[in-house]
PDB file of N, CA and C in Angstrom:
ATOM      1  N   UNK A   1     293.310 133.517  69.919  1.00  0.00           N
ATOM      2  CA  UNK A   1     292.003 132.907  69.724  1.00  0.00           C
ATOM      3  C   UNK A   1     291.105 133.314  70.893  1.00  0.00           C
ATOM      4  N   UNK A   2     289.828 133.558  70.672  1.00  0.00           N
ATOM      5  CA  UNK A   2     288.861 133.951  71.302  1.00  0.00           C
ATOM      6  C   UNK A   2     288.423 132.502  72.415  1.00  0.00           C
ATOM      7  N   UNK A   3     287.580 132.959  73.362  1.00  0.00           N
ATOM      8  CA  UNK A   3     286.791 131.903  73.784  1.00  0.00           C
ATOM      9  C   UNK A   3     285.726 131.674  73.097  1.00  0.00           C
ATOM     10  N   UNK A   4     285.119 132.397  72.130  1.00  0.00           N
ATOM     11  CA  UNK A   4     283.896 132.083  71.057  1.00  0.00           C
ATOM     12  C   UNK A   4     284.315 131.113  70.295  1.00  0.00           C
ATOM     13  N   UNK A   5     285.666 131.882  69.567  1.00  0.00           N
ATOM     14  CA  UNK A   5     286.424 131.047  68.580  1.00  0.00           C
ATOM     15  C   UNK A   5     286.842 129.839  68.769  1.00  0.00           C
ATOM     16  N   UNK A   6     287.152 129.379  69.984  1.00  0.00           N
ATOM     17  CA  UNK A   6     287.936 128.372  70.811  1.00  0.00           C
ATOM     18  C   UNK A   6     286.504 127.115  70.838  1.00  0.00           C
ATOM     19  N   UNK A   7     285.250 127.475  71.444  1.00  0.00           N
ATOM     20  CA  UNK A   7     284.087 127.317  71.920  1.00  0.00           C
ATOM     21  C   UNK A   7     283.893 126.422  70.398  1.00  0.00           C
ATOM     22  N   UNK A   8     283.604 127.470  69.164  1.00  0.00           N
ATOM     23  CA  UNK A   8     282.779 127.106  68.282  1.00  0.00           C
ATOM     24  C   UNK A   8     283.786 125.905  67.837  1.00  0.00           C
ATOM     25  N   UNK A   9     285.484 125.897  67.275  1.00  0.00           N
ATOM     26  CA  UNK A   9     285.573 124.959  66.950  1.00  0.00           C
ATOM     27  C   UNK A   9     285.972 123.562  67.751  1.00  0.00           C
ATOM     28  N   UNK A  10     285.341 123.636  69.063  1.00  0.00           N
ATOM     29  CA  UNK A  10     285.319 122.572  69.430  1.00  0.00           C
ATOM     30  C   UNK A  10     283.962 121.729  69.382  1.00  0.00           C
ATOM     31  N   UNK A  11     282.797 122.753  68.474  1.00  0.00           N
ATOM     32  CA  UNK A  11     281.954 121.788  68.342  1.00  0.00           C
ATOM     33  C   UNK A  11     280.530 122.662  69.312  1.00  0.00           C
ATOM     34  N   UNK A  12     280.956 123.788  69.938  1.00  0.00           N
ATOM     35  CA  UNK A  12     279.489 124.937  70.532  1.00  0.00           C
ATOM     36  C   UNK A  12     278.792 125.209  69.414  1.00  0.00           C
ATOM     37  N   UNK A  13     277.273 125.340  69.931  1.00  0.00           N
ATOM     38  CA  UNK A  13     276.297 126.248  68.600  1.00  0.00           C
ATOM     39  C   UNK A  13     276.810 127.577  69.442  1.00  0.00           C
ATOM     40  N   UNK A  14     276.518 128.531  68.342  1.00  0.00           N
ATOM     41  CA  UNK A  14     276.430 129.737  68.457  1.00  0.00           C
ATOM     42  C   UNK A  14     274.653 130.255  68.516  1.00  0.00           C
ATOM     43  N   UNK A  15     273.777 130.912  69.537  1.00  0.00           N
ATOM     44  CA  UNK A  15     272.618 131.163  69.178  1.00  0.00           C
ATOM     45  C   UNK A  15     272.627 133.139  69.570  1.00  0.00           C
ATOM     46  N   UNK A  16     271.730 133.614  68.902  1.00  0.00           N
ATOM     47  CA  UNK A  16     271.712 135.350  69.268  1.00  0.00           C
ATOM     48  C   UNK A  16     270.070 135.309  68.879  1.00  0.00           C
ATOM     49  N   UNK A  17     269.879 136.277  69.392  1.00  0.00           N
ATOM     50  CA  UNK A  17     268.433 136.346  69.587  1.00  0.00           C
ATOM     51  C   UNK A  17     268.210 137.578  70.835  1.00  0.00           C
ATOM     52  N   UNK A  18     266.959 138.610  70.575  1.00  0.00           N
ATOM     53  CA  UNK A  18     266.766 139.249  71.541  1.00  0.00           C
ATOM     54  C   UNK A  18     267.968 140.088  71.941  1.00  0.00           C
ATOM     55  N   UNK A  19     268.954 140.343  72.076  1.00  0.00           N
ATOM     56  CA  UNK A  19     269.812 141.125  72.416  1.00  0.00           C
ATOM     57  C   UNK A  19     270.747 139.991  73.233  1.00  0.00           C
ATOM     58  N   UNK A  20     270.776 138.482  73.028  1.00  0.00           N
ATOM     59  CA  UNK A  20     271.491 137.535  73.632  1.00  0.00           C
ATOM     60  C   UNK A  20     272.284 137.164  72.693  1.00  0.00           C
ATOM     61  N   UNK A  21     273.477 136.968  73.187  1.00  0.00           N
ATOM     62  CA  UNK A  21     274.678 136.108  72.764  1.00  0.00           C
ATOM     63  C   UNK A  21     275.094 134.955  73.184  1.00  0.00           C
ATOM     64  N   UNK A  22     274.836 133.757  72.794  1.00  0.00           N
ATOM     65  CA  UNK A  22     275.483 132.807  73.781  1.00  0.00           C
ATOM     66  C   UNK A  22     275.827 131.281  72.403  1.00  0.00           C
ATOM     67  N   UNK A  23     276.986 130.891  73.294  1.00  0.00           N
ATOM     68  CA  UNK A  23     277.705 129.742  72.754  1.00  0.00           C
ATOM     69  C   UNK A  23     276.981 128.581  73.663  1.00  0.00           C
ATOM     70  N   UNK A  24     276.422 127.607  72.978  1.00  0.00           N
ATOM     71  CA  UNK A  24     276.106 126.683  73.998  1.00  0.00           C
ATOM     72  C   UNK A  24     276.914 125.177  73.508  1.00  0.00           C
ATOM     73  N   UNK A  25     277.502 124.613  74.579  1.00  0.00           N
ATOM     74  CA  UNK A  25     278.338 123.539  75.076  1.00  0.00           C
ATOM     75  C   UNK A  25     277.745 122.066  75.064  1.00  0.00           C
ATOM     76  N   UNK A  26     278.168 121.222  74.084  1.00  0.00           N
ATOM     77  CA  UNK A  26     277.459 119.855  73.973  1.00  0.00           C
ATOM     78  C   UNK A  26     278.159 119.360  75.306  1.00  0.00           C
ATOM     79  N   UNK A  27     277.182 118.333  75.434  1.00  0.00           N
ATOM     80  CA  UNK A  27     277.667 117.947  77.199  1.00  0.00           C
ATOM     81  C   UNK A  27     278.867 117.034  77.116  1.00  0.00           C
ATOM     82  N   UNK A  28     278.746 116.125  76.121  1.00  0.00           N
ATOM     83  CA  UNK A  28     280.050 115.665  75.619  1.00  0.00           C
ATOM     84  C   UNK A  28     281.385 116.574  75.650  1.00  0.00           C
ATOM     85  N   UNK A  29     281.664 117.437  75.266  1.00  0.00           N
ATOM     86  CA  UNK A  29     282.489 117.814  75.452  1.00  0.00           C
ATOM     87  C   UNK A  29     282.807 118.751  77.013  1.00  0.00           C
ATOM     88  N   UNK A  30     282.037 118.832  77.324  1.00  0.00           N
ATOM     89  CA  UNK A  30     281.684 119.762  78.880  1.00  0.00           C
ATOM     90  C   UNK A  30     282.537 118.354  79.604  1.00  0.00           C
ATOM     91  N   UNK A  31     281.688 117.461  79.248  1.00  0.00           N
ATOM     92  CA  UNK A  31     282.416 116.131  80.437  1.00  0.00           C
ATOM     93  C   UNK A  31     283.898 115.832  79.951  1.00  0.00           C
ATOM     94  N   UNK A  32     284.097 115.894  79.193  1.00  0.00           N
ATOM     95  CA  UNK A  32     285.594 116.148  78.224  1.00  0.00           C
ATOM     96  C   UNK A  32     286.411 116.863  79.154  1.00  0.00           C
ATOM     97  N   UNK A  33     286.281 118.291  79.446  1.00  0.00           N
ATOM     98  CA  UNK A  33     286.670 119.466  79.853  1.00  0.00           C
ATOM     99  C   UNK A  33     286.727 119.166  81.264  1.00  0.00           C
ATOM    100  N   UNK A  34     286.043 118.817  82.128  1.00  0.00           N
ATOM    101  CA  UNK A  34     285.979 118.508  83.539  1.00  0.00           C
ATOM    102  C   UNK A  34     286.582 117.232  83.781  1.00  0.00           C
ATOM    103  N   UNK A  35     286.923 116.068  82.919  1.00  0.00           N
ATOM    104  CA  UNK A  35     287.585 115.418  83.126  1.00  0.00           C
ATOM    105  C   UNK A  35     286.421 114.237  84.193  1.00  0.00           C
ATOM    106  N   UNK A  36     284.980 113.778  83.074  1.00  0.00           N
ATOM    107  CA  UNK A  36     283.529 113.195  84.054  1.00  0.00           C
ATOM    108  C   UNK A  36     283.418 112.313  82.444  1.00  0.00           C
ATOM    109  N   UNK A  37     284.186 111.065  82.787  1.00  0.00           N
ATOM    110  CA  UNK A  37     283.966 109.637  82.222  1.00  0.00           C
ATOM    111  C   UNK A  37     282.859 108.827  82.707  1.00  0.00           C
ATOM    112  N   UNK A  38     281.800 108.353  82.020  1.00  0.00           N
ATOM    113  CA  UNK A  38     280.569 107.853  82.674  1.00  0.00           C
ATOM    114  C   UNK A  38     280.445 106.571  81.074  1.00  0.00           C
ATOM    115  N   UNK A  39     280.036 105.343  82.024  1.00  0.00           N
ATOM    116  CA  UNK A  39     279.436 104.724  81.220  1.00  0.00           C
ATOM    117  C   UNK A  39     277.921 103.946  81.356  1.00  0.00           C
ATOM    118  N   UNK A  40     276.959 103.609  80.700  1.00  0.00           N
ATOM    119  CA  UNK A  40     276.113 103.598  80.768  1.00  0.00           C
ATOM    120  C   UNK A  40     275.424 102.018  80.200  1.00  0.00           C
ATOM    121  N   UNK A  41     274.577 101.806  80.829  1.00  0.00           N
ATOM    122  CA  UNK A  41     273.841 100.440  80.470  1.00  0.00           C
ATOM    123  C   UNK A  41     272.830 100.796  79.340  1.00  0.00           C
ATOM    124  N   UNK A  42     272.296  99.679  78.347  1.00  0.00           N
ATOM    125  CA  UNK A  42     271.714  99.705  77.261  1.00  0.00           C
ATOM    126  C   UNK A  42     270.482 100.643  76.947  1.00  0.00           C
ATOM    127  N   UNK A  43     269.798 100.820  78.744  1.00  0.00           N
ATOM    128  CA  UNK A  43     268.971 101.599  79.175  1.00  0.00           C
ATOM    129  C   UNK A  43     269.141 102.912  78.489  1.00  0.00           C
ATOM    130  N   UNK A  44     270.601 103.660  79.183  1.00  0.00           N
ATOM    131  CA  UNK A  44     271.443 104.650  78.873  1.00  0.00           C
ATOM    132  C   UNK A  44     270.955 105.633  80.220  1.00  0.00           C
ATOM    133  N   UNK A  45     271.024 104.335  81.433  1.00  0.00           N
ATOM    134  CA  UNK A  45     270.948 104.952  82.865  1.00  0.00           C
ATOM    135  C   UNK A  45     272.633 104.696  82.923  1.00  0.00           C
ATOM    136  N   UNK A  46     272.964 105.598  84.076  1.00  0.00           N
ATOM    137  CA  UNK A  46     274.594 105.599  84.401  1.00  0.00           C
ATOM    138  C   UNK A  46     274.746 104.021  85.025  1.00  0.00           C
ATOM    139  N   UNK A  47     276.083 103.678  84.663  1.00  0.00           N
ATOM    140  CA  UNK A  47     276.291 102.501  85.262  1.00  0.00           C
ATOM    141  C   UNK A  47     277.501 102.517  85.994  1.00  0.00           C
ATOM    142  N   UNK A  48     278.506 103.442  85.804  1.00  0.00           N
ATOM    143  CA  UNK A  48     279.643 103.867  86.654  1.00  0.00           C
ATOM    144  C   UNK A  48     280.161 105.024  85.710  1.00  0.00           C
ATOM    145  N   UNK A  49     281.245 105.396  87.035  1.00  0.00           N
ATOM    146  CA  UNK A  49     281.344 107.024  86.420  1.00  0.00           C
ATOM    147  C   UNK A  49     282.584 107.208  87.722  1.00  0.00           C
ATOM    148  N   UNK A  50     283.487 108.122  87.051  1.00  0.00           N
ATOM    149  CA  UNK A  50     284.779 108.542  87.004  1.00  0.00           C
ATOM    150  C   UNK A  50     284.604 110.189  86.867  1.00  0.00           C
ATOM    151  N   UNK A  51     285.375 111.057  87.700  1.00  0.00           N
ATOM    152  CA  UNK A  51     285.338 112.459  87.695  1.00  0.00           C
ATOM    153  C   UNK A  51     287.083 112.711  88.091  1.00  0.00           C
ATOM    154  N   UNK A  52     288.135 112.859  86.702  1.00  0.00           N
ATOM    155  CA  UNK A  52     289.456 112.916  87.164  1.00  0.00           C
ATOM    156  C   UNK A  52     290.020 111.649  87.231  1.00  0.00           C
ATOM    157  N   UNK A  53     289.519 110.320  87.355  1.00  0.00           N
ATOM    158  CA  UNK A  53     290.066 109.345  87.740  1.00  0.00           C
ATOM    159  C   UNK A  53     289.524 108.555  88.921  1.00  0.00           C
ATOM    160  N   UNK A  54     288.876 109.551  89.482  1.00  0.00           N
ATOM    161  CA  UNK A  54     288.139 109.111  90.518  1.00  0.00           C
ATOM    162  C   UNK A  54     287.069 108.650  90.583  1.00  0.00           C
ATOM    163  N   UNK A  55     286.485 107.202  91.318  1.00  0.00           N
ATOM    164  CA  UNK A  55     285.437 106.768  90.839  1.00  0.00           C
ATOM    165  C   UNK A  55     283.948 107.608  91.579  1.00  0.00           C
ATOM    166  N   UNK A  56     283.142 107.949  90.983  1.00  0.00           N
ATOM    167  CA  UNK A  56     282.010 108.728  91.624  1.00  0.00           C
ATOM    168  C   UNK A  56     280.589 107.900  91.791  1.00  0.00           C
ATOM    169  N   UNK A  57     279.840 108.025  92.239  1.00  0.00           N
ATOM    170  CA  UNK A  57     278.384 107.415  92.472  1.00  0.00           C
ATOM    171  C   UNK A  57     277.658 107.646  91.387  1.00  0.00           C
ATOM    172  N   UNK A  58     276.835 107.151  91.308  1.00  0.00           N
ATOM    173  CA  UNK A  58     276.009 107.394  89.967  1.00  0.00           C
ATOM    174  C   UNK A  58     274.950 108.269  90.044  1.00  0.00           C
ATOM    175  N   UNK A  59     274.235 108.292  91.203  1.00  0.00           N
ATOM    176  CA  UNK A  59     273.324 109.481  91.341  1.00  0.00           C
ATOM    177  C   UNK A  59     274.366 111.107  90.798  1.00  0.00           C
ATOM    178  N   UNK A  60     275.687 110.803  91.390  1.00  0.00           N
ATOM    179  CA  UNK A  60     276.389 112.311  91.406  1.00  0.00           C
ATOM    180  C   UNK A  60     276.817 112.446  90.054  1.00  0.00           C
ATOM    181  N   UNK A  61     276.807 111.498  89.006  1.00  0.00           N
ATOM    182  CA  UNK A  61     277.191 111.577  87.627  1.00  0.00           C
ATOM    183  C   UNK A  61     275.978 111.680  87.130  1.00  0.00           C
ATOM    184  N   UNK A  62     274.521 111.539  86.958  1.00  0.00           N
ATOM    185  CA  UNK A  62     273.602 112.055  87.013  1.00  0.00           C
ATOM    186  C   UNK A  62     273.482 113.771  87.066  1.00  0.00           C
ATOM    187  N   UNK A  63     273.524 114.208  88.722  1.00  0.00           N
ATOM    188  CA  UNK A  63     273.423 115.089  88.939  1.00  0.00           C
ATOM    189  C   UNK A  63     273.996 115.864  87.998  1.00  0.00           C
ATOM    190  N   UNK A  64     275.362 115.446  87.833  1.00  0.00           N
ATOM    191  CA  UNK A  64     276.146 116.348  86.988  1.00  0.00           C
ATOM    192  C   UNK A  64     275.956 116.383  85.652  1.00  0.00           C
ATOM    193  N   UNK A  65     275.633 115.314  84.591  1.00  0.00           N
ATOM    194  CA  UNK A  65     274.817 115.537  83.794  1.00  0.00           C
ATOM    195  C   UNK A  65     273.644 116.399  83.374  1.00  0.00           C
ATOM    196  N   UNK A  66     273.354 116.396  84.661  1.00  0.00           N
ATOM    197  CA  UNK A  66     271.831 117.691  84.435  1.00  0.00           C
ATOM    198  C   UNK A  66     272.722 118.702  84.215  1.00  0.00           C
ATOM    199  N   UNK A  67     273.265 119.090  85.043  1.00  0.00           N
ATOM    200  CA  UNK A  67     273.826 120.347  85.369  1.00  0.00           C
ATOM    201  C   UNK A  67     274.386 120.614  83.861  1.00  0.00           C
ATOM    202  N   UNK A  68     275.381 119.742  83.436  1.00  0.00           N
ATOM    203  CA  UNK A  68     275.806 120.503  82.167  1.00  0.00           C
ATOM    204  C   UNK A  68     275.165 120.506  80.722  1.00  0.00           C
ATOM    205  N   UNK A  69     273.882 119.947  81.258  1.00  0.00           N
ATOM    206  CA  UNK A  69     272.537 119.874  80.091  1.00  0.00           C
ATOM    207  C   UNK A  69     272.410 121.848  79.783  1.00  0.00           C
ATOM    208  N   UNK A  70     272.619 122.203  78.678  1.00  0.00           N
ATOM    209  CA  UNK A  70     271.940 123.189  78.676  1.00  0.00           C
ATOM    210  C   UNK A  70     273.102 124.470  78.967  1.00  0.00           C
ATOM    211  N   UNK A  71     274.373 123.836  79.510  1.00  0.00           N
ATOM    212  CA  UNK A  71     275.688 125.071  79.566  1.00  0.00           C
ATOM    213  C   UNK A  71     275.663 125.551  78.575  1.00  0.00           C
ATOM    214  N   UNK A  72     275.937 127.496  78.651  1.00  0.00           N
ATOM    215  CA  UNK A  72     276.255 127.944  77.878  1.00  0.00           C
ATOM    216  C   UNK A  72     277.099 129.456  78.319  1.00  0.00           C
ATOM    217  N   UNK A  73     278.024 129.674  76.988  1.00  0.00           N
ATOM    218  CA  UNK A  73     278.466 130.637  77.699  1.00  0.00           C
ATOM    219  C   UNK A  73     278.465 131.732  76.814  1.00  0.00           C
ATOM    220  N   UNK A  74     277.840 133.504  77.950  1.00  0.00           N
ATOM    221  CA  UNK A  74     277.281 133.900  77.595  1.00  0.00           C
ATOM    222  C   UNK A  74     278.392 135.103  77.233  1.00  0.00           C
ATOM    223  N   UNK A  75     278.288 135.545  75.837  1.00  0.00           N
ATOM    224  CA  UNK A  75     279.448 136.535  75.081  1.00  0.00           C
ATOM    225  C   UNK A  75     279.495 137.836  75.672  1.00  0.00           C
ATOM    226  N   UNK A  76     278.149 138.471  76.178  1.00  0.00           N
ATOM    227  CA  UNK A  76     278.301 139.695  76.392  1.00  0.00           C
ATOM    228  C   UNK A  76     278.824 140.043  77.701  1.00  0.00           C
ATOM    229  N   UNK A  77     278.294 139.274  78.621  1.00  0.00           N
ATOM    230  CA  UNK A  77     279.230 138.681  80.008  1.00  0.00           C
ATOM    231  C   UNK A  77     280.093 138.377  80.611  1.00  0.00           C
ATOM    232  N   UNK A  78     280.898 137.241  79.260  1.00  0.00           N
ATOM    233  CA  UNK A  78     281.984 136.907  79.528  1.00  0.00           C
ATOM    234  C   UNK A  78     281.891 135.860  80.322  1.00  0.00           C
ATOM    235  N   UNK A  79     280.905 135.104  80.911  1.00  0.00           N
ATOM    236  CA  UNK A  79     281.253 133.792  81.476  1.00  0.00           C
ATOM    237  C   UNK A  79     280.065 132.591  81.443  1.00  0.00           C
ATOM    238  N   UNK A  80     280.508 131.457  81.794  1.00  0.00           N
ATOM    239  CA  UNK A  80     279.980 130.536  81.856  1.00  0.00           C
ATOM    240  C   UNK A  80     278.596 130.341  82.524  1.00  0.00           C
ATOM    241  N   UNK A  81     277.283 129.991  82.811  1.00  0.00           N
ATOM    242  CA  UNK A  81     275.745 129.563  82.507  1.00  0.00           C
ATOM    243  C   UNK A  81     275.551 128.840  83.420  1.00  0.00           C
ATOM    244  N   UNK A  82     275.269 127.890  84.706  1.00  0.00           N
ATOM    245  CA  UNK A  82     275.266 126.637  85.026  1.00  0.00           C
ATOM    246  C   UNK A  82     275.200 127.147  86.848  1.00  0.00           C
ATOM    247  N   UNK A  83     274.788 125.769  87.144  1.00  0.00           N
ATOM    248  CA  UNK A  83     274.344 125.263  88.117  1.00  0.00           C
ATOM    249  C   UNK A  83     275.393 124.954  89.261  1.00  0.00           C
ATOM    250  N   UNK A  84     275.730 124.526  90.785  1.00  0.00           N
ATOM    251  CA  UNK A  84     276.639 124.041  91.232  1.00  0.00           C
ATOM    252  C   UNK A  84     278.467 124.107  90.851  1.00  0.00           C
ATOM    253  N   UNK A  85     278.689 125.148  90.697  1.00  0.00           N
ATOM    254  CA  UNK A  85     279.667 125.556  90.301  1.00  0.00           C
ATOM    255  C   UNK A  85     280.775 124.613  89.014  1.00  0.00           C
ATOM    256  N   UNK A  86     279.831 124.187  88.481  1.00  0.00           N
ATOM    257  CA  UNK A  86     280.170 123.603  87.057  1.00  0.00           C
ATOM    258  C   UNK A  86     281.190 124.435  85.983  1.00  0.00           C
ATOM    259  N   UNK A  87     280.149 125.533  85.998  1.00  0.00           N
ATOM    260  CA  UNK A  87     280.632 127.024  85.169  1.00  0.00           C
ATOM    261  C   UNK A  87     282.487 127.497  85.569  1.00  0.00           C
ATOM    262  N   UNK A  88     282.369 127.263  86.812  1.00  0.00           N
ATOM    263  CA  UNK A  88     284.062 127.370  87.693  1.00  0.00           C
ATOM    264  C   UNK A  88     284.556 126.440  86.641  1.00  0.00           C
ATOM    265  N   UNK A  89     284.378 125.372  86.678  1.00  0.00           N
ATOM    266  CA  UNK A  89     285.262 124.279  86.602  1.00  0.00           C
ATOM    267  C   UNK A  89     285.985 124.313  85.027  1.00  0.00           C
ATOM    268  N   UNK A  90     284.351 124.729  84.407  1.00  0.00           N
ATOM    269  CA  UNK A  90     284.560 124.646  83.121  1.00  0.00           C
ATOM    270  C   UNK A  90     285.355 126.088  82.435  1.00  0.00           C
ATOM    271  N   UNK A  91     285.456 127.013  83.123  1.00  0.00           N
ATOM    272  CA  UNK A  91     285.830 128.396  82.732  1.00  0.00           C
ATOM    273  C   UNK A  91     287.245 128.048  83.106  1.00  0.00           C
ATOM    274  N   UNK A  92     288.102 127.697  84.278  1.00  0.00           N
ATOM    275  CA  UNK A  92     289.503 127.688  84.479  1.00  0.00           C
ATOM    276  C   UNK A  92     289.761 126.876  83.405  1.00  0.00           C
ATOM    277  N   UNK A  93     289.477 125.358  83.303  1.00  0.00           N
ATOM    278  CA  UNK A  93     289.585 124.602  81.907  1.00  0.00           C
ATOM    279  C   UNK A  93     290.293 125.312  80.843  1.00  0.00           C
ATOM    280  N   UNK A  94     288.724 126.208  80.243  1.00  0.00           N
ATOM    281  CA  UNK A  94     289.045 126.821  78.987  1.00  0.00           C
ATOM    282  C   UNK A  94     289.928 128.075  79.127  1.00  0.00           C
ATOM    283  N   UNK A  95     289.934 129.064  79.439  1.00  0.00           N
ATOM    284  CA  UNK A  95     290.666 129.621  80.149  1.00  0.00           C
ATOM    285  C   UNK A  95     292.308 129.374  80.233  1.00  0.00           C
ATOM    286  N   UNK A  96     292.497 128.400  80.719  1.00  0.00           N
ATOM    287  CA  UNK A  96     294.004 127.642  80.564  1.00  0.00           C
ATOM    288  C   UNK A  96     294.278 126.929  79.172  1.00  0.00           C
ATOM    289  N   UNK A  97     293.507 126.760  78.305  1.00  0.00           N
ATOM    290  CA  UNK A  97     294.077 126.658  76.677  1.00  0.00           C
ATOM    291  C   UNK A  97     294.035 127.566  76.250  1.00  0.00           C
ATOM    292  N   UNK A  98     292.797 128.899  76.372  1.00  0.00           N
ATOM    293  CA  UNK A  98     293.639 129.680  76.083  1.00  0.00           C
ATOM    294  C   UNK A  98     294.286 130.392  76.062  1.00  0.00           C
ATOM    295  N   UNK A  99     295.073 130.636  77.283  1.00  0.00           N
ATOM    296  CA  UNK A  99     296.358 131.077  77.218  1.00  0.00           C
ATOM    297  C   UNK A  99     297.423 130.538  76.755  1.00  0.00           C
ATOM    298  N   UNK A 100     297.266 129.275  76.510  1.00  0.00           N
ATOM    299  CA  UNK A 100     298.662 128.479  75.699  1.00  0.00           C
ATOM    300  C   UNK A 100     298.478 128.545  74.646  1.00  0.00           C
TER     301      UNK A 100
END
């Protein structure tokens, strides 16, 4: 299985355009993948938040939210899109399923 293949059926759009290829990553599942549990008040401002198990600040579950607003990964390239080394995190991730 491809990382496209892998990508799309976990729920990536596929977009091409212009001579671009790219799979883009609902953040839901991005926070899935990194292992960034956040829950949120009625607002749907962060109200606590977990990265691994670990409890994190809410500005930094924020932050990281932005960051994986908008991941995508790009086919002709071969890698991951993003901000603060997100793209790392999320590429070993996928990467390690698929090789199994």
């Amino acid at each position: 299985m491809t990382m496209v293949e892998m990508l799309l059926g976990l729920g990536g759009r596929r977009w091409t355009k212009g001579g671009n290829d790219r799979v883009y990553i609902p953040v839901s599942l991005s926070c899935d993948l990194i292992g960034l549990c956040v829950s949120r008040y009625g607002s749907g401002n962060v109200s606590s938040a977990t990265l691994n198990g670990d409890r994190i600040s809410n500005t930094m579950a924020r932050e990281m939210l932005s960051d994986l607003d908008g991941i995508y990964y790009d086919v002709a390239a071969d890698k991951f899109a993003s901000c603060h080394g997100v793209a790392s995190a999320l590429r070993a991730r996928l990467a390690s399923a698929v090789a199994s």
